[in-house]
PDB file of N, CA and C in Angstrom:
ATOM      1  N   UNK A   1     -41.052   8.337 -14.639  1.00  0.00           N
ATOM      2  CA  UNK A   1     -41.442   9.166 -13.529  1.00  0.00           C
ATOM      3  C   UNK A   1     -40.222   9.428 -12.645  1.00  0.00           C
ATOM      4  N   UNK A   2     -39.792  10.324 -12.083  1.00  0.00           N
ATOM      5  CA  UNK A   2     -38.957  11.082 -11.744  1.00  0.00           C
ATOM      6  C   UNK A   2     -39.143  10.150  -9.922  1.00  0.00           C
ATOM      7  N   UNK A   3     -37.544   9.841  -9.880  1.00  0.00           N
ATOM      8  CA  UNK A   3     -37.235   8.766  -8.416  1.00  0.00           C
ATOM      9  C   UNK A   3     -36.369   9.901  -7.359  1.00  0.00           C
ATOM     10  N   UNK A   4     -35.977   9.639  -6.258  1.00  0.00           N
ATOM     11  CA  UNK A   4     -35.231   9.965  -5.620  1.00  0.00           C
ATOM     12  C   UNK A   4     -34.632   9.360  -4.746  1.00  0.00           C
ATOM     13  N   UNK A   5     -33.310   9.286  -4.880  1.00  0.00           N
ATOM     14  CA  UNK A   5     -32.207   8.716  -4.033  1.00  0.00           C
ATOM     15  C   UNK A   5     -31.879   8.863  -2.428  1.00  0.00           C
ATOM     16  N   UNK A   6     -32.311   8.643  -1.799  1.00  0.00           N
ATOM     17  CA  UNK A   6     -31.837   9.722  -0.594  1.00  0.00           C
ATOM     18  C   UNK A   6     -30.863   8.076   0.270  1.00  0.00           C
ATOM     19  N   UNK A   7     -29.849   9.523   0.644  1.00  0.00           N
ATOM     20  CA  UNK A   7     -28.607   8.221   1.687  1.00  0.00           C
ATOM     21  C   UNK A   7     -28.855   9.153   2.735  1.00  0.00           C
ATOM     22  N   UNK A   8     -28.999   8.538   4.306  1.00  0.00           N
ATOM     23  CA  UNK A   8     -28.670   9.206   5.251  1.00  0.00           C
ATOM     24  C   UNK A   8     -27.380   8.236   5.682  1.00  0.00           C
ATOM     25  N   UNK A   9     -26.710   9.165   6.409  1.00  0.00           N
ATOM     26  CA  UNK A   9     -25.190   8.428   6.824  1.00  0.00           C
ATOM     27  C   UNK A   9     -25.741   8.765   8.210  1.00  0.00           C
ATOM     28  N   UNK A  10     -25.546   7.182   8.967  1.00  0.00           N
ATOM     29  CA  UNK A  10     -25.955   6.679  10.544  1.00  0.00           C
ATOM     30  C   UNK A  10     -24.521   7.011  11.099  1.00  0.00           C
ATOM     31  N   UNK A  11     -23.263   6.541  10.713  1.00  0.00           N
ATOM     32  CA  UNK A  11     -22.233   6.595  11.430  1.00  0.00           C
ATOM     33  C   UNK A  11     -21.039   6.668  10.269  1.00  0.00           C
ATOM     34  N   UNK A  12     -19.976   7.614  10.434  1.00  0.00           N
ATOM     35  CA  UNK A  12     -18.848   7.925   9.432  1.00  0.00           C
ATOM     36  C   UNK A  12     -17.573   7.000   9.800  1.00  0.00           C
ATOM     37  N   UNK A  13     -17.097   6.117   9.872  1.00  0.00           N
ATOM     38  CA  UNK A  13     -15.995   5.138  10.909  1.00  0.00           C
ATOM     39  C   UNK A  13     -14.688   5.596  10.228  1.00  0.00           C
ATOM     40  N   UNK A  14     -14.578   6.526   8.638  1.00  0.00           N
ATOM     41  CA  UNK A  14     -13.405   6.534   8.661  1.00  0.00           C
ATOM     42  C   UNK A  14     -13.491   7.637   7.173  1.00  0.00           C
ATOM     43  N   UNK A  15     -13.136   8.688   7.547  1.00  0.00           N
ATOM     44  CA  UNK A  15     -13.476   9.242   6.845  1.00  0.00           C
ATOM     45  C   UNK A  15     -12.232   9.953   5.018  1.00  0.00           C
ATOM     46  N   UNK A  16     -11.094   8.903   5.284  1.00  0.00           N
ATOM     47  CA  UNK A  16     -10.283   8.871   4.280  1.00  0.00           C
ATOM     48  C   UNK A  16     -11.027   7.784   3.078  1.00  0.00           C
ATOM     49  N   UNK A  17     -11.918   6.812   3.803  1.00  0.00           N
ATOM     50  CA  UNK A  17     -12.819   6.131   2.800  1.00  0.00           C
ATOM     51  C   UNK A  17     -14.026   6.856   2.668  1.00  0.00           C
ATOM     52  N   UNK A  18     -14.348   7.508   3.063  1.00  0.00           N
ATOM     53  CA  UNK A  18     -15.906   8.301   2.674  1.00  0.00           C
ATOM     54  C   UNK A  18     -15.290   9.582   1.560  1.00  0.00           C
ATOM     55  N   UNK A  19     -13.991  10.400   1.212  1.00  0.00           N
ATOM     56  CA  UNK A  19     -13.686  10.950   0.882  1.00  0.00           C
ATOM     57  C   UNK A  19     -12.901  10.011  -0.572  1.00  0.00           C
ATOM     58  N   UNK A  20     -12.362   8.699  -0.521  1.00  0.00           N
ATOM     59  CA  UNK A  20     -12.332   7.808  -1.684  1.00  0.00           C
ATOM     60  C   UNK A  20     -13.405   7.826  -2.278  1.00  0.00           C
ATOM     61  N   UNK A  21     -14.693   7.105  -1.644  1.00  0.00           N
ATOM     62  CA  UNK A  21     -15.979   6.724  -1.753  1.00  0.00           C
ATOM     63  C   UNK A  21     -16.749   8.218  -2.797  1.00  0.00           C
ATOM     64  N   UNK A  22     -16.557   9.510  -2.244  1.00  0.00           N
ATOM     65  CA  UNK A  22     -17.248  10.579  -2.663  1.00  0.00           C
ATOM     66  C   UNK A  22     -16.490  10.888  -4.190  1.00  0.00           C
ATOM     67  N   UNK A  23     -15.087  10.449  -4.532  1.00  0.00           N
ATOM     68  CA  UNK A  23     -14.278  10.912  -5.471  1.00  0.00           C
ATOM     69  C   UNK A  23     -15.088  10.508  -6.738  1.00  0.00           C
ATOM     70  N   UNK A  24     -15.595   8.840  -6.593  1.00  0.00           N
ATOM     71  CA  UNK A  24     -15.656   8.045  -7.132  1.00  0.00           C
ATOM     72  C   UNK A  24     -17.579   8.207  -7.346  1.00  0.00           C
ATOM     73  N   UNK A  25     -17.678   8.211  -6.663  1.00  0.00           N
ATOM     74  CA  UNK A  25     -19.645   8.167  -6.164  1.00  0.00           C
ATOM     75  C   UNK A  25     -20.023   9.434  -7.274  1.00  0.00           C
ATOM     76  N   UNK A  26     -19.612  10.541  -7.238  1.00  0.00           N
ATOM     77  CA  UNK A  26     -20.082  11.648  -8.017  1.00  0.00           C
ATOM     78  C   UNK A  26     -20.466  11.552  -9.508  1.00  0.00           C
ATOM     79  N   UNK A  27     -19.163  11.348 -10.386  1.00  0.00           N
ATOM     80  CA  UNK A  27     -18.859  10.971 -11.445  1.00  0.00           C
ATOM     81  C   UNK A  27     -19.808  10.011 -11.459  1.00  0.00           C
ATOM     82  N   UNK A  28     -19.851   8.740 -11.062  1.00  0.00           N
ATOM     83  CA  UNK A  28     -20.553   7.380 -11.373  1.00  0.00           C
ATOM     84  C   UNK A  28     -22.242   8.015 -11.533  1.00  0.00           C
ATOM     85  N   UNK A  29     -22.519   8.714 -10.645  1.00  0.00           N
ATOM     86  CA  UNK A  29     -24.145   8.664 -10.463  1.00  0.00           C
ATOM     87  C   UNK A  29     -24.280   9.751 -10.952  1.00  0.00           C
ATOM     88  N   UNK A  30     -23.799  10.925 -11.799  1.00  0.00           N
ATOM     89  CA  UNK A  30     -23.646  12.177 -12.689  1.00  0.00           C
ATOM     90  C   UNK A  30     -23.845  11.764 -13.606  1.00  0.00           C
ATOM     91  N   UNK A  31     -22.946  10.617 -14.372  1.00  0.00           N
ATOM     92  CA  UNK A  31     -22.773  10.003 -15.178  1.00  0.00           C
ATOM     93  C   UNK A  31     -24.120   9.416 -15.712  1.00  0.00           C
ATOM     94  N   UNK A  32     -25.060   8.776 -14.739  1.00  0.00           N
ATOM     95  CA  UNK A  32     -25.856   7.907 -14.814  1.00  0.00           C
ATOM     96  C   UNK A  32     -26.984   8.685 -14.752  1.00  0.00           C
ATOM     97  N   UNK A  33     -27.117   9.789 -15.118  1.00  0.00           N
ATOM     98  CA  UNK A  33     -28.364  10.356 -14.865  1.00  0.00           C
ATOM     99  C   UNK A  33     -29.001  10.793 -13.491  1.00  0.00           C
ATOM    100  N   UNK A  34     -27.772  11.116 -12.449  1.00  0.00           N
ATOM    101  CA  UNK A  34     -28.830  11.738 -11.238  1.00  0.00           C
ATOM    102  C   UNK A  34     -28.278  13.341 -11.175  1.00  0.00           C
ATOM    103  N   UNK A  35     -29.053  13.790 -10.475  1.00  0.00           N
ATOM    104  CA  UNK A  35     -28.936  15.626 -10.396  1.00  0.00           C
ATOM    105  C   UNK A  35     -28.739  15.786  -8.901  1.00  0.00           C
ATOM    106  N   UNK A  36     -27.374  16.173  -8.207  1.00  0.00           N
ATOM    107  CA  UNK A  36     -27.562  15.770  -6.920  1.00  0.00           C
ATOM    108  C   UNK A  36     -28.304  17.335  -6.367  1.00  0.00           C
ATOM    109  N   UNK A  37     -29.364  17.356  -5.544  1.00  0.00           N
ATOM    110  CA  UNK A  37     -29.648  17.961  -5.224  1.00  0.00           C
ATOM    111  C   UNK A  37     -29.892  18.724  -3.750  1.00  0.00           C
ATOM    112  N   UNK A  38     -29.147  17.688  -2.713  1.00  0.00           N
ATOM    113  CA  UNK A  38     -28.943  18.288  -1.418  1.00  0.00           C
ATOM    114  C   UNK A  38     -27.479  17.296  -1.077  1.00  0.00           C
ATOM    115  N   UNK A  39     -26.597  17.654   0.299  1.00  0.00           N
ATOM    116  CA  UNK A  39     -25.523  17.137   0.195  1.00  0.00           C
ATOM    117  C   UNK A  39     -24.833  17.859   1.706  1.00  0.00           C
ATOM    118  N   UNK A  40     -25.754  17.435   2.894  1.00  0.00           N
ATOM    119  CA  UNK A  40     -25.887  18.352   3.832  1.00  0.00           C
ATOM    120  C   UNK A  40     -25.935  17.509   5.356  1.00  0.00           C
ATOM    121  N   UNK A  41     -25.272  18.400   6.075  1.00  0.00           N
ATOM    122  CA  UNK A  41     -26.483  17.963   7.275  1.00  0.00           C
ATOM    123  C   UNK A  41     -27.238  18.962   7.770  1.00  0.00           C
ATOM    124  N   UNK A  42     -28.238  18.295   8.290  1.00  0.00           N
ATOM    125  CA  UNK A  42     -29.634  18.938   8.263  1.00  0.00           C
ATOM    126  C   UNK A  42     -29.817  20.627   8.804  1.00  0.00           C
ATOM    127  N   UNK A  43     -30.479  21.486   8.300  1.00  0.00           N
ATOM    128  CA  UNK A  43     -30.555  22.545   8.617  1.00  0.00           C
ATOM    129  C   UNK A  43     -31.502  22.672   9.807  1.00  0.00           C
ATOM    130  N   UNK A  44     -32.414  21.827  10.172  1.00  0.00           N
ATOM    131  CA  UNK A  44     -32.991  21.505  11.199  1.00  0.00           C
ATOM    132  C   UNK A  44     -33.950  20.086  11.537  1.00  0.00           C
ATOM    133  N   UNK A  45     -33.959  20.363  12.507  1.00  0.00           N
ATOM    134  CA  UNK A  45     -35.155  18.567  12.813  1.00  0.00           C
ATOM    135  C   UNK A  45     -35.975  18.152  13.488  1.00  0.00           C
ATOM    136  N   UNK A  46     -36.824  17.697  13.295  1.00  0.00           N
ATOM    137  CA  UNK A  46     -38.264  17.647  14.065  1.00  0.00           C
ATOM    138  C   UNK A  46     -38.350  16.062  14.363  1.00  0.00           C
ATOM    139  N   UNK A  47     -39.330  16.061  15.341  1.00  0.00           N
ATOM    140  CA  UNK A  47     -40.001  14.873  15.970  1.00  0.00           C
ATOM    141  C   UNK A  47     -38.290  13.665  16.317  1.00  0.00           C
ATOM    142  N   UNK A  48     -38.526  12.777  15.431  1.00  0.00           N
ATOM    143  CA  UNK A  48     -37.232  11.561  15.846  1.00  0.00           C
ATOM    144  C   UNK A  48     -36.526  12.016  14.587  1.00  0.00           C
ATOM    145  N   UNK A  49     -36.488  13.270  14.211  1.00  0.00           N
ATOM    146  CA  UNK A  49     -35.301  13.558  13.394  1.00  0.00           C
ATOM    147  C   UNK A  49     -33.663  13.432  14.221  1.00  0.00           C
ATOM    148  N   UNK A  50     -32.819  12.689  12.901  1.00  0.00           N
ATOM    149  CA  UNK A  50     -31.641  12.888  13.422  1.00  0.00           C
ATOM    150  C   UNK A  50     -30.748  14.078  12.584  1.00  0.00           C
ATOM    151  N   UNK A  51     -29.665  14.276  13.162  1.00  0.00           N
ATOM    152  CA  UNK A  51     -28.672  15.297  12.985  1.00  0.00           C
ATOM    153  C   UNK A  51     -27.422  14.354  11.676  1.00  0.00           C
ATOM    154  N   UNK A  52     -28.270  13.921  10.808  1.00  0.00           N
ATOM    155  CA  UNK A  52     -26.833  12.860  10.003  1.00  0.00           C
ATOM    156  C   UNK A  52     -27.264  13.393   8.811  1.00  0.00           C
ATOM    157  N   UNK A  53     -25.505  13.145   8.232  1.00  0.00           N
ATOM    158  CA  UNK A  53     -25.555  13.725   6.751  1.00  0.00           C
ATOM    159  C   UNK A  53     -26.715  13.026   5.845  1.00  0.00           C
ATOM    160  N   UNK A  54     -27.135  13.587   5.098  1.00  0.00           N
ATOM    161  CA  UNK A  54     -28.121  13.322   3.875  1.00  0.00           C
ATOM    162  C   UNK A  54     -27.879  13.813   2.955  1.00  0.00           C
ATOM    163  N   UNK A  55     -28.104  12.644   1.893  1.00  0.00           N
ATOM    164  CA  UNK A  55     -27.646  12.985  -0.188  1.00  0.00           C
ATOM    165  C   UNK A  55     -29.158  12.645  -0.394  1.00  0.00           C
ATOM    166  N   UNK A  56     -29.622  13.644  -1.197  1.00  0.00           N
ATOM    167  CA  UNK A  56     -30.776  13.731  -1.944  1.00  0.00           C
ATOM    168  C   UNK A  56     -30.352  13.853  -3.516  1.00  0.00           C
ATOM    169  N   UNK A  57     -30.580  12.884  -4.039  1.00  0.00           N
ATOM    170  CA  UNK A  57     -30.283  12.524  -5.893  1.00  0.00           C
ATOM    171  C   UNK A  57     -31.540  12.654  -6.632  1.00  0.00           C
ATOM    172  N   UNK A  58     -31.498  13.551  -7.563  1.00  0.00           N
ATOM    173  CA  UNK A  58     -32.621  13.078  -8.389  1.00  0.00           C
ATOM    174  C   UNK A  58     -32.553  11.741  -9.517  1.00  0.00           C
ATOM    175  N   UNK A  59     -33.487  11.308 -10.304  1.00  0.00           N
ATOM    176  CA  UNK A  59     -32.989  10.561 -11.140  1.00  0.00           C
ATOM    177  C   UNK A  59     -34.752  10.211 -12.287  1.00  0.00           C
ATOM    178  N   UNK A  60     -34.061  10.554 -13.520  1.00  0.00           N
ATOM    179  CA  UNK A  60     -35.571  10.540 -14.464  1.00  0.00           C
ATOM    180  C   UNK A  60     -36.414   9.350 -13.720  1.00  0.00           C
ATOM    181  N   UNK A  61     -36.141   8.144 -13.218  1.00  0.00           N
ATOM    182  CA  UNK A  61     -37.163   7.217 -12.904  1.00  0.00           C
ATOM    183  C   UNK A  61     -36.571   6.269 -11.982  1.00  0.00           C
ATOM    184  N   UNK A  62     -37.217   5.320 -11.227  1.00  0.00           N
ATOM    185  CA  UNK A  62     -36.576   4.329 -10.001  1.00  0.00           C
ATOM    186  C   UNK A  62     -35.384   3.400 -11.432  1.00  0.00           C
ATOM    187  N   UNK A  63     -35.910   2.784 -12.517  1.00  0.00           N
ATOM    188  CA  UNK A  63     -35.181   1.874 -12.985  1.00  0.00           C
ATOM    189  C   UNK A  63     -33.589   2.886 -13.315  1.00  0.00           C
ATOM    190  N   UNK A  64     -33.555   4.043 -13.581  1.00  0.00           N
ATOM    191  CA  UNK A  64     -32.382   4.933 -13.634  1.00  0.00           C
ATOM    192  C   UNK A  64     -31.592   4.869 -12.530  1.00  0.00           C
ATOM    193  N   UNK A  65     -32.106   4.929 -11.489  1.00  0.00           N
ATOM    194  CA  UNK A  65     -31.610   5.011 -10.154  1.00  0.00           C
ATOM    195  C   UNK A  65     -30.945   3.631  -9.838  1.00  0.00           C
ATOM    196  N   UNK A  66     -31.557   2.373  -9.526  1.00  0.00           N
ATOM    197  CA  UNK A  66     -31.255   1.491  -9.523  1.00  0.00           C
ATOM    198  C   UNK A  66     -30.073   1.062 -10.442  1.00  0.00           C
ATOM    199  N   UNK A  67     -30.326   1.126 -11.567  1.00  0.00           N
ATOM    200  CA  UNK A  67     -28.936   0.905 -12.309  1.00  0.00           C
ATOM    201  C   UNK A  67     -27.795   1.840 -12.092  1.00  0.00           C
ATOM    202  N   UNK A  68     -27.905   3.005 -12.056  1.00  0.00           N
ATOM    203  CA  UNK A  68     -27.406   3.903 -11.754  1.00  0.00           C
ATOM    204  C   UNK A  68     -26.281   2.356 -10.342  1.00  0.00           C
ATOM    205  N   UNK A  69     -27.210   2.485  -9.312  1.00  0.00           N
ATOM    206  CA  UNK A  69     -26.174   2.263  -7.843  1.00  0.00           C
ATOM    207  C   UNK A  69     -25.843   0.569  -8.269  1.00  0.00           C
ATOM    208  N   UNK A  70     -26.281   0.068  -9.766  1.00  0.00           N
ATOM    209  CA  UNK A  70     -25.570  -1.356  -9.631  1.00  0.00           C
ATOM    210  C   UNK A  70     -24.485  -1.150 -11.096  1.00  0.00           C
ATOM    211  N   UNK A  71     -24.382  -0.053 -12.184  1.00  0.00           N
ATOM    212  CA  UNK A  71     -23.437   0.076 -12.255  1.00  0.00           C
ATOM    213  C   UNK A  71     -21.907   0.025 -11.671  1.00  0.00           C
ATOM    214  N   UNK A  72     -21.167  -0.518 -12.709  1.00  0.00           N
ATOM    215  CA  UNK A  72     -19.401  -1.208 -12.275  1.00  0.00           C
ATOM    216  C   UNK A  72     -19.216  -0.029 -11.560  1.00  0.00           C
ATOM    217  N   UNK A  73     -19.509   1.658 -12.177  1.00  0.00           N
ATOM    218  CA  UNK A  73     -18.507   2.991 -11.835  1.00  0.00           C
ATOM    219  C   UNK A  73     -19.167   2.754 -10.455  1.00  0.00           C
ATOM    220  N   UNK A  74     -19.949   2.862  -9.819  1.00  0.00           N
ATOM    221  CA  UNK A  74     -20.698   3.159  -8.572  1.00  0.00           C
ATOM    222  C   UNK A  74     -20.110   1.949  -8.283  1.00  0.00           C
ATOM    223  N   UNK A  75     -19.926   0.689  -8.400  1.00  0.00           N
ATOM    224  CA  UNK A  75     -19.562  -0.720  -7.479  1.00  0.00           C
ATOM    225  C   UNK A  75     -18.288  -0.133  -6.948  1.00  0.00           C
ATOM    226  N   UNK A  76     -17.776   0.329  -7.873  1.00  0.00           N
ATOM    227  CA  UNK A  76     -16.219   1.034  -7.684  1.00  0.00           C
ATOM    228  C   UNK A  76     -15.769   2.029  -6.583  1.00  0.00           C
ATOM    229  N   UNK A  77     -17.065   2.873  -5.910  1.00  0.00           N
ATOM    230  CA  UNK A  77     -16.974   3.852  -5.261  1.00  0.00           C
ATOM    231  C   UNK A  77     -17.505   2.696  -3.957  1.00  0.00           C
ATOM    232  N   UNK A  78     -18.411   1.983  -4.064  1.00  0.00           N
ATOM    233  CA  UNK A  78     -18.685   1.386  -2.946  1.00  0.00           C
ATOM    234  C   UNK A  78     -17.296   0.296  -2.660  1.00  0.00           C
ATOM    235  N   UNK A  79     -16.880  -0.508  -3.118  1.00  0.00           N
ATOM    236  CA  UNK A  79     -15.533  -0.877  -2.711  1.00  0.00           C
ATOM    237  C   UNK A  79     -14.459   0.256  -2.253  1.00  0.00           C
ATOM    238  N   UNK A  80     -14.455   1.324  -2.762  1.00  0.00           N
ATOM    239  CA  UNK A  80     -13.484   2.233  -2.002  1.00  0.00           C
ATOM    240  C   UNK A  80     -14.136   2.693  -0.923  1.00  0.00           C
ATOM    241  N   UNK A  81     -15.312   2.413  -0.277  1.00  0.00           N
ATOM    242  CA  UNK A  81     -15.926   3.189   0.720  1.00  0.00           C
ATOM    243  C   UNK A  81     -15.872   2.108   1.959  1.00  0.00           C
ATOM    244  N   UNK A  82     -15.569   0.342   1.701  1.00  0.00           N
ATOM    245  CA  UNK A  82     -15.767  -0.466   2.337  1.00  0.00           C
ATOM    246  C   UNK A  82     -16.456  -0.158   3.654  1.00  0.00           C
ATOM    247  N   UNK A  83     -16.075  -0.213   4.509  1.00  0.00           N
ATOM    248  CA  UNK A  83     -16.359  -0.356   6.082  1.00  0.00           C
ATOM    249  C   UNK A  83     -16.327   0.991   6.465  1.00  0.00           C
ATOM    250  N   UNK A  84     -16.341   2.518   5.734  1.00  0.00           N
ATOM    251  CA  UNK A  84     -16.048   3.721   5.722  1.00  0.00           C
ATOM    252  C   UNK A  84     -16.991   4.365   6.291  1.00  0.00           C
ATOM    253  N   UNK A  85     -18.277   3.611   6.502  1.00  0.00           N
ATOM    254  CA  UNK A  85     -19.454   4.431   6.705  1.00  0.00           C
ATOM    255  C   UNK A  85     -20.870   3.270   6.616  1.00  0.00           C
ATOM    256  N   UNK A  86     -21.856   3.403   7.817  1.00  0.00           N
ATOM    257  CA  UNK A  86     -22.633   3.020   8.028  1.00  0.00           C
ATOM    258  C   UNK A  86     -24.045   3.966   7.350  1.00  0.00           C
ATOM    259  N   UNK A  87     -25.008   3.613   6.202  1.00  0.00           N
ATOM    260  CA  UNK A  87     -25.706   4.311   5.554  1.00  0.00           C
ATOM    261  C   UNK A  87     -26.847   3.306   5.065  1.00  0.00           C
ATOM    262  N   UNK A  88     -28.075   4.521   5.051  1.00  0.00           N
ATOM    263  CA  UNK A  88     -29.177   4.016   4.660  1.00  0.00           C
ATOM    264  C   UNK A  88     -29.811   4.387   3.276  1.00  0.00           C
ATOM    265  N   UNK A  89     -29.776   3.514   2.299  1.00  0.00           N
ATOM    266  CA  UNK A  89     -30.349   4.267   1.501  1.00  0.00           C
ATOM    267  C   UNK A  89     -31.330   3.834   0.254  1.00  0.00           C
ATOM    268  N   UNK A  90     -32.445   4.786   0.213  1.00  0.00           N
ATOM    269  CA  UNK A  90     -33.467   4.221  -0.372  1.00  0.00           C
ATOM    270  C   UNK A  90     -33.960   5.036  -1.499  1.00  0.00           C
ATOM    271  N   UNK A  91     -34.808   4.123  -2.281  1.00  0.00           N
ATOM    272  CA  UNK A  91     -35.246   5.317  -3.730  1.00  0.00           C
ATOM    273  C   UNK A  91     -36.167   5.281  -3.801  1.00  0.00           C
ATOM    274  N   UNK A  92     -37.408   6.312  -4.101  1.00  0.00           N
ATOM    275  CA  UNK A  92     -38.439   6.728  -3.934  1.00  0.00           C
ATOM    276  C   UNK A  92     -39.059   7.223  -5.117  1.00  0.00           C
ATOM    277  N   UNK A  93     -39.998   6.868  -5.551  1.00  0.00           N
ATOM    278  CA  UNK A  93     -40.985   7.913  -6.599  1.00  0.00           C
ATOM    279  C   UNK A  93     -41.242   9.053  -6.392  1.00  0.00           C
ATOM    280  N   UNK A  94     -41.105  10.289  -7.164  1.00  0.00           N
ATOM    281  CA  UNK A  94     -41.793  11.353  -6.656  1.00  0.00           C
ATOM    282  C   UNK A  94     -43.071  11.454  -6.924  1.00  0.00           C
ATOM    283  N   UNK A  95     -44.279  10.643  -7.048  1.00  0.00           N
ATOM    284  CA  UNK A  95     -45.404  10.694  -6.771  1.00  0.00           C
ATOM    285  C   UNK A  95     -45.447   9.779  -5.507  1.00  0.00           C
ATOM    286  N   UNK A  96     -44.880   9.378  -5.371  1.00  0.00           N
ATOM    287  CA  UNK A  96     -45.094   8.391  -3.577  1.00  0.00           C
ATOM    288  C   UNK A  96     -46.417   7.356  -3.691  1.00  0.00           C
TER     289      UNK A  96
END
């Protein structure tokens, strides 16, 4: 069943590591079966919406996804991203 990735970024602290982090992050989770499908900040926002970047990933199923972000290539992008960026991120079923 078809998962989704979503990162919102709370705070960017340095953005020569979020630009390591992205070199590396693409490839790894391309690689692994996700379809990135948004890569934005928000076009608008309601109620306690915030104004922070958001990655929306697809991925055939949660166990894809998951391996996907504990794959070495992805460990690899998160060590280059160290302390680069404060982010939330969770994976979701698309039946909910």
């Amino acid at each position: 069943m078809t998962a989704y990735w979503i990162s919102t970024y709370v705070e960017v602290t340095d953005d020569a590591k979020l630009q390591a982090y992205a070199a590396l992050a693409l490839p790894a989770l391309t690689g692994a079966g996700g379809t990135f499908l948004a890569r934005s900040l928000p076009s608008a926002v309601f109620e306690a919406g915030q104004e922070t970047r958001t990655v929306l990933i697809e991925f055939p199923s949660v166990e894809a996804a998951v391996a996907a972000h504990d794959s070495a290539a992805y460990q690899e992008a998160l060590a280059a991203l160290g302390d680069g960026a404060v982010r939330d991120i969770r994976i979701v079923d698309a039946a909910g």
